[in-house]
Protein backbone atom coordinates (compact mmCIF):
# COMPACT_ATOMS: atom_id res chain seq x y z
CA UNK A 1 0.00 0.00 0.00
CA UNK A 2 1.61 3.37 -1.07
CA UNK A 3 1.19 6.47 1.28
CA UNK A 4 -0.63 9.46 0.51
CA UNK A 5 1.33 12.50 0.36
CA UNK A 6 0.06 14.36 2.85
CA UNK A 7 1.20 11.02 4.89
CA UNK A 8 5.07 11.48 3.57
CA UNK A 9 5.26 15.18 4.35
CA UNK A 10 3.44 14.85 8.03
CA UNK A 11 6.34 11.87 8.41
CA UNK A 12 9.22 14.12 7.37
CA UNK A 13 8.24 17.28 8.71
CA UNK A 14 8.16 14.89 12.34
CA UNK A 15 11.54 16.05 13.73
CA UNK A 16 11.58 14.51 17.21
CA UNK A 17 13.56 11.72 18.41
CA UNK A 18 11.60 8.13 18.80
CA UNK A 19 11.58 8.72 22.71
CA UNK A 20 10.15 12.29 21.97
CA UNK A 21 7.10 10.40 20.19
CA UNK A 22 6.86 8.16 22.61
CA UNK A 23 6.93 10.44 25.55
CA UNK A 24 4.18 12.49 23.66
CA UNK A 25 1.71 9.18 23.28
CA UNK A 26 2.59 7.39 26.72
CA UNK A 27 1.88 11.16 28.65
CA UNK A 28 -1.87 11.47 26.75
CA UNK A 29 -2.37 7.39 27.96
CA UNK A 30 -1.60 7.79 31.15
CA UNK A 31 -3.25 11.28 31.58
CA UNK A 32 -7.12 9.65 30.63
CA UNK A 33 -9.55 7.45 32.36
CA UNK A 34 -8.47 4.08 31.01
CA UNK A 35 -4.67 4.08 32.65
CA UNK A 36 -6.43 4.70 36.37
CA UNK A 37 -9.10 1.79 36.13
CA UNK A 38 -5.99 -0.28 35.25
CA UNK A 39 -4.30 1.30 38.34
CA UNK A 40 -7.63 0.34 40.31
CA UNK A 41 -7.92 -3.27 39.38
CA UNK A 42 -4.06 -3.78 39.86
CA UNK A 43 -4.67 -2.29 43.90
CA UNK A 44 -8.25 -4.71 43.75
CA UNK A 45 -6.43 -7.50 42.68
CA UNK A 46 -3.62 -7.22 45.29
CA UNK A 47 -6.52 -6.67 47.95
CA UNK A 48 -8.42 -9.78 47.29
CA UNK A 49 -4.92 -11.76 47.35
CA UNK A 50 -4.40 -11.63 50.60
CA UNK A 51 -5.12 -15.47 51.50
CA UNK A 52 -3.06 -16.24 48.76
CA UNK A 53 -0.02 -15.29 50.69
CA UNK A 54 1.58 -16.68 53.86
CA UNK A 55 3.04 -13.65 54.95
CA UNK A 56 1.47 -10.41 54.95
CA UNK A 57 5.06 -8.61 55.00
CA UNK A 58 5.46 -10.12 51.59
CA UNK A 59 2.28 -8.78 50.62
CA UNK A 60 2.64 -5.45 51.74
CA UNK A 61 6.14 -5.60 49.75
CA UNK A 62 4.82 -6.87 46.40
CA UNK A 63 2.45 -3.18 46.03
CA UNK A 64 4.73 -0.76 47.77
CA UNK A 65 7.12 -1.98 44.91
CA UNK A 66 4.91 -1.95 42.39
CA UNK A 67 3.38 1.26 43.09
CA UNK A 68 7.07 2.48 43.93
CA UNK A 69 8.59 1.64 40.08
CA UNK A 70 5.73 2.96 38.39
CA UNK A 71 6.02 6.07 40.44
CA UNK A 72 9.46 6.53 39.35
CA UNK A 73 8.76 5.95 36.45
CA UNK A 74 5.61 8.12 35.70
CA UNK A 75 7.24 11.13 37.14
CA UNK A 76 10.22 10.60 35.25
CA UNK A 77 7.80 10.31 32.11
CA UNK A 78 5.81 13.59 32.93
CA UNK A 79 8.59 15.27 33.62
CA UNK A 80 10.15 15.00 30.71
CA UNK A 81 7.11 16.05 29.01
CA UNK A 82 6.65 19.11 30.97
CA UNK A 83 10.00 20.01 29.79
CA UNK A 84 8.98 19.74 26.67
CA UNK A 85 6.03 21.79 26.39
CA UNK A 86 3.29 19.17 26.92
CA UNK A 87 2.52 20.00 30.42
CA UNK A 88 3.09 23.29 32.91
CA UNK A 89 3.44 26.44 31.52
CA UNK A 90 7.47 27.53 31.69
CA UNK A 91 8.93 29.82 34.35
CA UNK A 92 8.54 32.61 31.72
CA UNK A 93 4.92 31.82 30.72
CA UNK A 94 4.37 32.18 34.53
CA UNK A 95 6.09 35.13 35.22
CA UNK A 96 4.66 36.64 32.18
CA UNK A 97 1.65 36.02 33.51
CA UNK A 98 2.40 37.13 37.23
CA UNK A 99 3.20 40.44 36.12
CA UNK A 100 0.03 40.89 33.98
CA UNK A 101 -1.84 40.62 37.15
CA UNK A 102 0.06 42.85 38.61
CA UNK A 103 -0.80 45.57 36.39
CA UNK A 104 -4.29 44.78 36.90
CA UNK A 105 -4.13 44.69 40.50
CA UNK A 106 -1.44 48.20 40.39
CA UNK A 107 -4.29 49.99 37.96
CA UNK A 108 -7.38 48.83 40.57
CA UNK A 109 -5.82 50.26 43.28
CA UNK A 110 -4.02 52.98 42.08
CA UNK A 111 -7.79 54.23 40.31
């Protein structure tokens, strides 16, 4: 099957890195409903487990790991994004903004 054009030129004109892409498409899954019910019935599951373990010191360990690595790893993940545009404004967007307000709040009380 041959690509369209419009397909090539939206390929090429794609600059970023592999990890960029996938950055971009892991941060929109994990930011939607879908990624927390899977979260959810992970914690479930490990709840109703219980009287499949002997030790409840192993099962507290299995989901503070768990829930440890993907911590690490999701704030690793957003991070990165945020860095790269796809989540909190910069520091100069913010400032920007911060001193736009003040102006408004400097010409209220100063009328």
């Amino acid at each position: 099957m041959e690509r369209s054009e419009a397909a090539k030129t939206r390929r090429r004109g794609d600059r970023r890195s592999p990890f960029d892409r996938f950055v971009q498409t892991a941060h929109r899954g994990v930011s939607r409903t879908p990624f927390f019910v899977v979260c959810a019935c992970i914690v479930a599951t490990w709840l109703v487990s219980v009287p499949l373990w002997e030790d409840l010191k192993e099962w507290q360990t299995v989901i503070h790991t768990v829930a440890s690595v993907l911590t690490l790893l999701l704030v690793a993940l957003l991070e990165n994004a945020s860095r790269r545009g796809g989540g909190r404004p910069g520091k100069a967007q913010r400032h920007r903004r911060g001193a736009g307000r003040a102006d408004e709040f400097g010409s209220a009380s100063g009328s």
